[in-house]
Protein backbone atom coordinates (compact mmCIF):
# COMPACT_ATOMS: atom_id res chain seq x y z
CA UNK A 1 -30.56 32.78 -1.35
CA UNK A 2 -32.86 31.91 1.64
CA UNK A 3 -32.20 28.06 1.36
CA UNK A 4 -28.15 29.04 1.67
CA UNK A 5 -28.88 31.63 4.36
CA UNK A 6 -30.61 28.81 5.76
CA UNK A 7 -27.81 26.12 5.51
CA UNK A 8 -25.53 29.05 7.14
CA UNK A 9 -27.00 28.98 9.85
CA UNK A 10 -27.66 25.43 10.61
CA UNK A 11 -24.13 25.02 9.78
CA UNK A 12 -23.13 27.55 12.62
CA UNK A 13 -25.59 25.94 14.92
CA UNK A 14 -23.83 22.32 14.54
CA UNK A 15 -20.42 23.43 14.99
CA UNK A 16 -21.20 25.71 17.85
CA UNK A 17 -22.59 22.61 19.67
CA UNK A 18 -19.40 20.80 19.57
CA UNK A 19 -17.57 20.17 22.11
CA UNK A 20 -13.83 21.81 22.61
CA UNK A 21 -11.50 18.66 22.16
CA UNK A 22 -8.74 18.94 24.96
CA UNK A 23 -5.63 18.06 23.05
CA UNK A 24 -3.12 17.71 25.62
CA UNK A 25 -4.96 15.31 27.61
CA UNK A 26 -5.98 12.52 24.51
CA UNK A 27 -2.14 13.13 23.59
CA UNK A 28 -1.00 11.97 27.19
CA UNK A 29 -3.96 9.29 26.72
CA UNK A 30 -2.14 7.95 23.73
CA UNK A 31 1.55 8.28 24.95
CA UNK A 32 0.10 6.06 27.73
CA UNK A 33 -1.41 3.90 24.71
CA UNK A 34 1.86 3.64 23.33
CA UNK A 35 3.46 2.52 26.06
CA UNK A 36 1.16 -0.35 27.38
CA UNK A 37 1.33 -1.28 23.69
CA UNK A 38 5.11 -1.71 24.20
CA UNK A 39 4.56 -3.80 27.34
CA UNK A 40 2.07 -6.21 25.79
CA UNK A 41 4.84 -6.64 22.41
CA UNK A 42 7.18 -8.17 24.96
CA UNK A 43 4.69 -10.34 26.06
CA UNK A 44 3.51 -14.03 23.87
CA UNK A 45 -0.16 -12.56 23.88
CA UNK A 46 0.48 -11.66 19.87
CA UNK A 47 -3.69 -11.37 20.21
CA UNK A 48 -2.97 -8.23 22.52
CA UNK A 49 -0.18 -6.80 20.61
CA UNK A 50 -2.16 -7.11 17.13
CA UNK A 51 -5.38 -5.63 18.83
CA UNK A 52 -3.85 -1.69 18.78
CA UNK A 53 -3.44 -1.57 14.82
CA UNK A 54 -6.63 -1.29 12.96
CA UNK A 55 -7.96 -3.36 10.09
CA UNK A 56 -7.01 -1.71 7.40
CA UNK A 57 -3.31 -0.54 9.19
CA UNK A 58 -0.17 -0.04 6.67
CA UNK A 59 3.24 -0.87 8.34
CA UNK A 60 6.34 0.36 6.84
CA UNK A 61 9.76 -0.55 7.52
CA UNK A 62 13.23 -0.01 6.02
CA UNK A 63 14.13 -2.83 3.70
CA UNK A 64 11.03 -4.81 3.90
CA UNK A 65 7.69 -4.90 1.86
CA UNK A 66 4.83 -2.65 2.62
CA UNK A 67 2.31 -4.80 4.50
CA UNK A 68 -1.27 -3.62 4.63
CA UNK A 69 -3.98 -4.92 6.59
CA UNK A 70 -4.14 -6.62 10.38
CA UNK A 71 -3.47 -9.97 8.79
CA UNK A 72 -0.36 -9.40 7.13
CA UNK A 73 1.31 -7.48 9.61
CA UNK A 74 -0.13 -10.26 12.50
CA UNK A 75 1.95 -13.06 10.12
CA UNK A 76 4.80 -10.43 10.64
CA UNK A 77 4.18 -10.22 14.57
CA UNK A 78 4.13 -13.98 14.74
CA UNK A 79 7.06 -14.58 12.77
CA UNK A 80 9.03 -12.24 14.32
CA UNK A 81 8.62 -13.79 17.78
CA UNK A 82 9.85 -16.76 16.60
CA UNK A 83 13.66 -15.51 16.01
CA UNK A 84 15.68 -16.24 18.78
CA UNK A 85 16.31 -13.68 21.30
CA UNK A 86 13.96 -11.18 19.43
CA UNK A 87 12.55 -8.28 22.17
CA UNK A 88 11.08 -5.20 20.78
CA UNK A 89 10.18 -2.21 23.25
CA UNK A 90 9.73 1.32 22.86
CA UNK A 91 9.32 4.59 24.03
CA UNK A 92 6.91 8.05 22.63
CA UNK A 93 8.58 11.10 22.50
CA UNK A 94 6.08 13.35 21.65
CA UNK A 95 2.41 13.42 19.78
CA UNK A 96 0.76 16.18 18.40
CA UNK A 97 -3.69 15.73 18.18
CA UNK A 98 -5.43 17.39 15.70
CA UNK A 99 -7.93 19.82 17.07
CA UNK A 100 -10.95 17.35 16.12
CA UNK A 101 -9.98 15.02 18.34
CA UNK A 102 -9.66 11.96 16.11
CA UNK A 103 -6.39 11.87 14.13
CA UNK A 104 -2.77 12.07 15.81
CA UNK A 105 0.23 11.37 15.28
CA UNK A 106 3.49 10.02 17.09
CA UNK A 107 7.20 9.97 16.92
CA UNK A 108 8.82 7.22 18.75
CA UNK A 109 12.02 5.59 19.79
CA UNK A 110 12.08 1.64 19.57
CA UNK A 111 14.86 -0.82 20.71
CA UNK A 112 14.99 -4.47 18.98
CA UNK A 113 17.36 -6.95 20.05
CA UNK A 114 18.11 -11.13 18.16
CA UNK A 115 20.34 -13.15 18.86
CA UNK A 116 23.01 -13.78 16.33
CA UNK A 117 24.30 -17.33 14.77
CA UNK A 118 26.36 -17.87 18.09
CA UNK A 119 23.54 -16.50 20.41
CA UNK A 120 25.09 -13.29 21.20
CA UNK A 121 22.43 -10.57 21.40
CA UNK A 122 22.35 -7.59 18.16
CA UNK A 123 20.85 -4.32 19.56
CA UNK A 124 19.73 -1.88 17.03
CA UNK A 125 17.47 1.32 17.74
CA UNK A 126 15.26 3.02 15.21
CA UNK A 127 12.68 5.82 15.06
CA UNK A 128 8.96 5.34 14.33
CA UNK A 129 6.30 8.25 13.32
CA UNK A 130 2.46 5.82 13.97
CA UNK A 131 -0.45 7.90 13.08
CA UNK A 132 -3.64 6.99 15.06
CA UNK A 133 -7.20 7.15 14.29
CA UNK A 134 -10.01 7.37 16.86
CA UNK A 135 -12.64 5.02 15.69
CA UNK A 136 -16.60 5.44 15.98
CA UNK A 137 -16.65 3.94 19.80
CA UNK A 138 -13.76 6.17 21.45
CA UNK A 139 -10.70 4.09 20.50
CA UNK A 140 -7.53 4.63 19.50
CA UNK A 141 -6.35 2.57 16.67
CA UNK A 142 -2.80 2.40 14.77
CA UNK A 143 -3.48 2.82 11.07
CA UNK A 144 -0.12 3.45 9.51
CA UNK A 145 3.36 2.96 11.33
CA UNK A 146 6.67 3.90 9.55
CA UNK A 147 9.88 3.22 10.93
CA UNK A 148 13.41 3.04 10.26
CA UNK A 149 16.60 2.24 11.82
CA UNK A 150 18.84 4.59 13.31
CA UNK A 151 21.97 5.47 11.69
CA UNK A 152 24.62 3.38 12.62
């Protein structure tokens, strides 16, 4: 009974040290993520763009396979800038931080334009919910990302 009591308190102690997470602020830090994530995708640095998922990410999209890891979905980035005309940009619309401080998610609002057989540009919007991760050294990482199209 002492060694619980013991354990009690020591539990207490630990999570009375820590520090109050403010939300709000790491969710405007990740919008802000978000966005200079969308700014580098429209860019040829596929380096940059590939950087913000983690190692182990999973990307989902309508009508295509499940790709997990950085590698697959950086063969994805790379072939996808090779279609003619392709742009992709997009926008967060809200996040919501978890009161640790390291897990979030966001629902976004992306825009992704080819060209078709005759070079005329296709414009289709979608929705996206990424969940983030805040690894050991402060960062934000993307470790799952599911999106699909808007209705038509």
């Amino acid at each position: 009974m002492k060694r619980l009591s013991l354990l009690f308190a020591l539990f207490l102690m630990i999570s009375c040290n820590q520090e109050k997470v403010d939300t709000e602020k790491e969710g405007q830090k990740l919008m802000q993520l978000s966005r200079e994530w969308s700014k580098s995708a429209a860019t040829d640095n596929i380096d940059k763009t590939v950087s913000y998922w983690s190692d182990d990410a999973i990307f989902i999209s309508s009508g295509q396979p499940t790709l997990e890891g950085k590698q697959n979905i950086r063969q994805m980035v790379e072939s996808m800038s090779k279609i003619p005309g392709f742009t992709i940009s997009w926008e967060p619309i809200s996040v919501s931080v978890s009161e640790s401080g390291d897990m979030a998610y966001m629902i976004e609002k992306n825009t992704m334009t080819i060209s078709d057989s005759i070079g005329n540009p296709i414009t289709t919007t979608g929705r996206v919910v990424t969940i983030w991760k805040k690894n050991k050294d402060g960062y934000w990482k993307n470790v799952v990302e599911i999106g699909t199209d808007d209705p038509k």
